[in-house]
C-alpha atoms as a PDB file:
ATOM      1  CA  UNK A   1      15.806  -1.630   4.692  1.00  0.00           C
ATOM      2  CA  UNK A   2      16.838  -0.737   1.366  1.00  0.00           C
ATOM      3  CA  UNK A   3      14.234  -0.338  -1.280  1.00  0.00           C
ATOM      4  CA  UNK A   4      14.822  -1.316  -4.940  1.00  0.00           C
ATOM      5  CA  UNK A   5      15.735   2.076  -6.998  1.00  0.00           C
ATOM      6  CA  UNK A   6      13.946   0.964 -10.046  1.00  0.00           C
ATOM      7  CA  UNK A   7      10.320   1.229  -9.809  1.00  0.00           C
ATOM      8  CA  UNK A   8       7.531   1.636 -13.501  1.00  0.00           C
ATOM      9  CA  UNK A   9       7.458   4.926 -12.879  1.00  0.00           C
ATOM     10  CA  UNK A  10       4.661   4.687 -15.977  1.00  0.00           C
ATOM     11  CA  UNK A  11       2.615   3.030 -13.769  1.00  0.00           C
ATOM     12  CA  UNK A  12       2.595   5.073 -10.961  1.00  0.00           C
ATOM     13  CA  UNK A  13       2.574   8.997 -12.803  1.00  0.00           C
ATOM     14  CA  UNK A  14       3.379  12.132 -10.856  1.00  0.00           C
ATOM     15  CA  UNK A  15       1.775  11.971  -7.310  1.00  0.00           C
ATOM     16  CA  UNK A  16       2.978   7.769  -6.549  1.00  0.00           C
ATOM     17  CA  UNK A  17       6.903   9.511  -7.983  1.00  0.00           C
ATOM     18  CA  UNK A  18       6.377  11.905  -5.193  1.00  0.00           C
ATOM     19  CA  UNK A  19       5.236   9.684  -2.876  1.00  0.00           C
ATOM     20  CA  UNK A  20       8.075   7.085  -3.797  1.00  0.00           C
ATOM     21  CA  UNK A  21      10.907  10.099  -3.689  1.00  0.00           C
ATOM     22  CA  UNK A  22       9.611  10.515   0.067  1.00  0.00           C
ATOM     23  CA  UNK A  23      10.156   7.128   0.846  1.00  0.00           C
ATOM     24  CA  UNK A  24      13.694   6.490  -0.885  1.00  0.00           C
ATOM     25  CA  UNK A  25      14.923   9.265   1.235  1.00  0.00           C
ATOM     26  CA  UNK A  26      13.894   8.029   4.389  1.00  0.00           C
ATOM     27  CA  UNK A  27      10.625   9.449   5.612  1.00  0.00           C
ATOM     28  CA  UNK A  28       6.934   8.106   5.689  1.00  0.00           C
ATOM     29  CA  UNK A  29       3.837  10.175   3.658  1.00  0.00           C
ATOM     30  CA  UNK A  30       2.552  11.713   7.054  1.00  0.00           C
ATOM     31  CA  UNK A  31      -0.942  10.372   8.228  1.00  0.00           C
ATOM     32  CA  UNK A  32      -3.763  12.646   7.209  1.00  0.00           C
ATOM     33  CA  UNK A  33      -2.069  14.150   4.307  1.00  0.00           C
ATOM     34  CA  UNK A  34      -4.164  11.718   1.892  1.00  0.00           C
ATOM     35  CA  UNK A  35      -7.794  12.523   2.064  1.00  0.00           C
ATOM     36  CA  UNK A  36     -10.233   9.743   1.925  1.00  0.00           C
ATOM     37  CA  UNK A  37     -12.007   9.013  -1.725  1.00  0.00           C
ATOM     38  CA  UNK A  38     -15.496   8.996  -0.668  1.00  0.00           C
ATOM     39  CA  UNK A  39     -16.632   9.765   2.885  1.00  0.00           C
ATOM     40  CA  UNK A  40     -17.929   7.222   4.856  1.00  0.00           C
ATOM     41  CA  UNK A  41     -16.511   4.948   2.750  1.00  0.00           C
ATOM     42  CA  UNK A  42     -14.858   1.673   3.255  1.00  0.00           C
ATOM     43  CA  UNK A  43     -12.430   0.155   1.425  1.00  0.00           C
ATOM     44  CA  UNK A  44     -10.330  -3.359   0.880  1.00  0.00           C
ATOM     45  CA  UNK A  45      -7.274  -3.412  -0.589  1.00  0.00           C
ATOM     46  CA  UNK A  46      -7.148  -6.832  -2.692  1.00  0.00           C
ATOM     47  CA  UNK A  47      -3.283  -8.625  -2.831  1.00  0.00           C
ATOM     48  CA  UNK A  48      -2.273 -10.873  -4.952  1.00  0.00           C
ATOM     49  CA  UNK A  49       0.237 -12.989  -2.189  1.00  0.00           C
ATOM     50  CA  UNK A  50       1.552 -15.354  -4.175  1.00  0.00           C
ATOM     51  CA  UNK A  51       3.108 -12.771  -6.693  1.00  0.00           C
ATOM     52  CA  UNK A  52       4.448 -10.241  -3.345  1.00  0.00           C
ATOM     53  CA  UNK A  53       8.288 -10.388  -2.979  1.00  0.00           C
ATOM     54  CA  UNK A  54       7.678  -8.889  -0.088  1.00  0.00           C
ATOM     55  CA  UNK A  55      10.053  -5.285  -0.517  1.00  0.00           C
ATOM     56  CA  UNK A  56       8.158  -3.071   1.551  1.00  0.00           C
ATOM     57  CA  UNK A  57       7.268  -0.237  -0.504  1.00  0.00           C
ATOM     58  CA  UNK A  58       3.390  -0.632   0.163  1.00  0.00           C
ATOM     59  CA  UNK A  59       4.394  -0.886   3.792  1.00  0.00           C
ATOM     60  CA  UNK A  60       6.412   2.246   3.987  1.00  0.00           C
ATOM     61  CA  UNK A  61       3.881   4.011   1.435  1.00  0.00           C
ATOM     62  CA  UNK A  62       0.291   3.494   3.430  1.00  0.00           C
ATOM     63  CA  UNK A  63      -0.417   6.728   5.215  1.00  0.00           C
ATOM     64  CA  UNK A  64      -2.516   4.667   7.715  1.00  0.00           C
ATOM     65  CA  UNK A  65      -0.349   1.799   8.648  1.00  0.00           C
ATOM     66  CA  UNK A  66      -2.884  -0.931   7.153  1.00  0.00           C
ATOM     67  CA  UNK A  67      -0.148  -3.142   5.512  1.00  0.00           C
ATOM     68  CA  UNK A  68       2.169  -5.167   7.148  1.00  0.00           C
ATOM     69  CA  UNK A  69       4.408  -8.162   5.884  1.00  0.00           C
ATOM     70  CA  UNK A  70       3.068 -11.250   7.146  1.00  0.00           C
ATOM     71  CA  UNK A  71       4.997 -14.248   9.238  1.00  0.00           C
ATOM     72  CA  UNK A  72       4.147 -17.358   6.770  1.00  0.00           C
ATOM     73  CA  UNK A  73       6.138 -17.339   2.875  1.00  0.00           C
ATOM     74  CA  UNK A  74       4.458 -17.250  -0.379  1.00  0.00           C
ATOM     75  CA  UNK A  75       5.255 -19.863  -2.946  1.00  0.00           C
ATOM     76  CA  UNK A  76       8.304 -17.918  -3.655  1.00  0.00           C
ATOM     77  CA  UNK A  77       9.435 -17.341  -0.606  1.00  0.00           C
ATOM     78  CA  UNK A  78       8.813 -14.182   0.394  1.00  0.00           C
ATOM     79  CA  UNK A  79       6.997 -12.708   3.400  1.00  0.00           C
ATOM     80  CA  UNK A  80       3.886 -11.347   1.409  1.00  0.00           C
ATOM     81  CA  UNK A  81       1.667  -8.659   2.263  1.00  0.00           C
ATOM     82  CA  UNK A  82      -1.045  -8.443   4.234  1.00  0.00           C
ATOM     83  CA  UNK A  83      -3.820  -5.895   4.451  1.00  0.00           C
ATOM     84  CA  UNK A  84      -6.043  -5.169   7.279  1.00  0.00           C
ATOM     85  CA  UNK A  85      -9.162  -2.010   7.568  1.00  0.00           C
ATOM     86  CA  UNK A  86      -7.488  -0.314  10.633  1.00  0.00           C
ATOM     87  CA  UNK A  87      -4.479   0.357  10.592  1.00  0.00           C
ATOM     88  CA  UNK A  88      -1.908   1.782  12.988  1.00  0.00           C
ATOM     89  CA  UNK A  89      -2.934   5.116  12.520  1.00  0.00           C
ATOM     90  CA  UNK A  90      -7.004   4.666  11.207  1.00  0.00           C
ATOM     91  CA  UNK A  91      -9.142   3.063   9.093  1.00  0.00           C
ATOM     92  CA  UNK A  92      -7.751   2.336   5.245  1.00  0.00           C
ATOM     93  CA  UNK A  93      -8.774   5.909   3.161  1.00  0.00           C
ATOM     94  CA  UNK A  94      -8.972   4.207   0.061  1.00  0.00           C
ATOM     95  CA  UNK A  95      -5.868   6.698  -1.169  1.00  0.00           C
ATOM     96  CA  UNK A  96      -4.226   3.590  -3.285  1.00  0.00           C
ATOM     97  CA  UNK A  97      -1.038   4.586  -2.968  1.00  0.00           C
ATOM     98  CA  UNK A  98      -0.169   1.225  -2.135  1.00  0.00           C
ATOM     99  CA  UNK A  99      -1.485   0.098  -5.878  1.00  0.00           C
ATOM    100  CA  UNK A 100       0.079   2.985  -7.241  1.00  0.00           C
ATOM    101  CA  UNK A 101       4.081   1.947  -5.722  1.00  0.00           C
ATOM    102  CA  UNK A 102       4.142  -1.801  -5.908  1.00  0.00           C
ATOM    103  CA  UNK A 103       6.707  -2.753  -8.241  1.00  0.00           C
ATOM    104  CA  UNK A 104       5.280  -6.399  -8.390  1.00  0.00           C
ATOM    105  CA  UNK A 105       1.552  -5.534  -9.253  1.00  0.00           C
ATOM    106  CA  UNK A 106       0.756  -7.496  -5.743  1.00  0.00           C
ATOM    107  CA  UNK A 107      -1.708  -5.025  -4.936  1.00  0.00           C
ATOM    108  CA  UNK A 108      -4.314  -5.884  -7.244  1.00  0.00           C
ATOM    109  CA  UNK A 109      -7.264  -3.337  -6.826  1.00  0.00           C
ATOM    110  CA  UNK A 110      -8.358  -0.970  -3.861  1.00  0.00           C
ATOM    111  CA  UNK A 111     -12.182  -1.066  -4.136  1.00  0.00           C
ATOM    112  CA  UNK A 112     -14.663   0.447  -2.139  1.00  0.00           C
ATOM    113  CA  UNK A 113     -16.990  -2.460  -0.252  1.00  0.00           C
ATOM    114  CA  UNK A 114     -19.802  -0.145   1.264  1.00  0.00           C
ATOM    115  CA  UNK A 115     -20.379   2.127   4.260  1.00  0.00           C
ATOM    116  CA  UNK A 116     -18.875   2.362   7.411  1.00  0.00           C
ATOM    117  CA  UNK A 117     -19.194  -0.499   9.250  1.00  0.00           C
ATOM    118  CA  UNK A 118     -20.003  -3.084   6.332  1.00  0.00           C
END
């Protein structure tokens, strides 16, 4: 896949350039290399579908695997996003680096929704 070259890099500062240099040459931010906000913590990672044009970035950007492009179209036409707790590699960390890369502002807030298990 080829990913867009233009991202707002004003949106996403210093650590989501690093994280997007990574991925336009290639390689995935390595699981466990993005600690967890809070301990214990568990997190959702709210999406916006109907604005996702579906480019991959947040896929190639989670640490943990937790995003995925889904079957079914948006309104648009795209295969949106789609956001589940565990992911290939663990449980979401709550790391927002998804938020922080998505040139679309699909990824509308990572917010923490209690303690393990909740």
């Amino acid at each position: 896949m080829v990913l867009p070259s233009l991202i707002s890099i004003s949106r996403v500062g210093e650590a989501g350039a690093e994280i997007i240099s990574r991925i336009s040459h290639g390689t995935r931010v390595a699981a466990g290399t993005v600690e967890p906000r809070t301990a214990g913590a568990r997190w959702e990672v709210i999406i916006d579908p109907g604005r996702c044009k579906g480019c991959g970035i947040c896929v190639a950007a989670c640490p943990m695997g937790n995003l995925r492009l889904s079957e079914g179209v948006n309104s648009l036409g795209y295969h949106y996003v789609e956001w589940k707790y565990e992911g290939e590699v663990g449980p979401c960390t709550g790391c927002a680096a998804c938020y922080w890369v998505c040139p679309e502002y699909s990824i509308l807030e990572v917010v923490r929704s209690g303690g393990e298990g909740t």
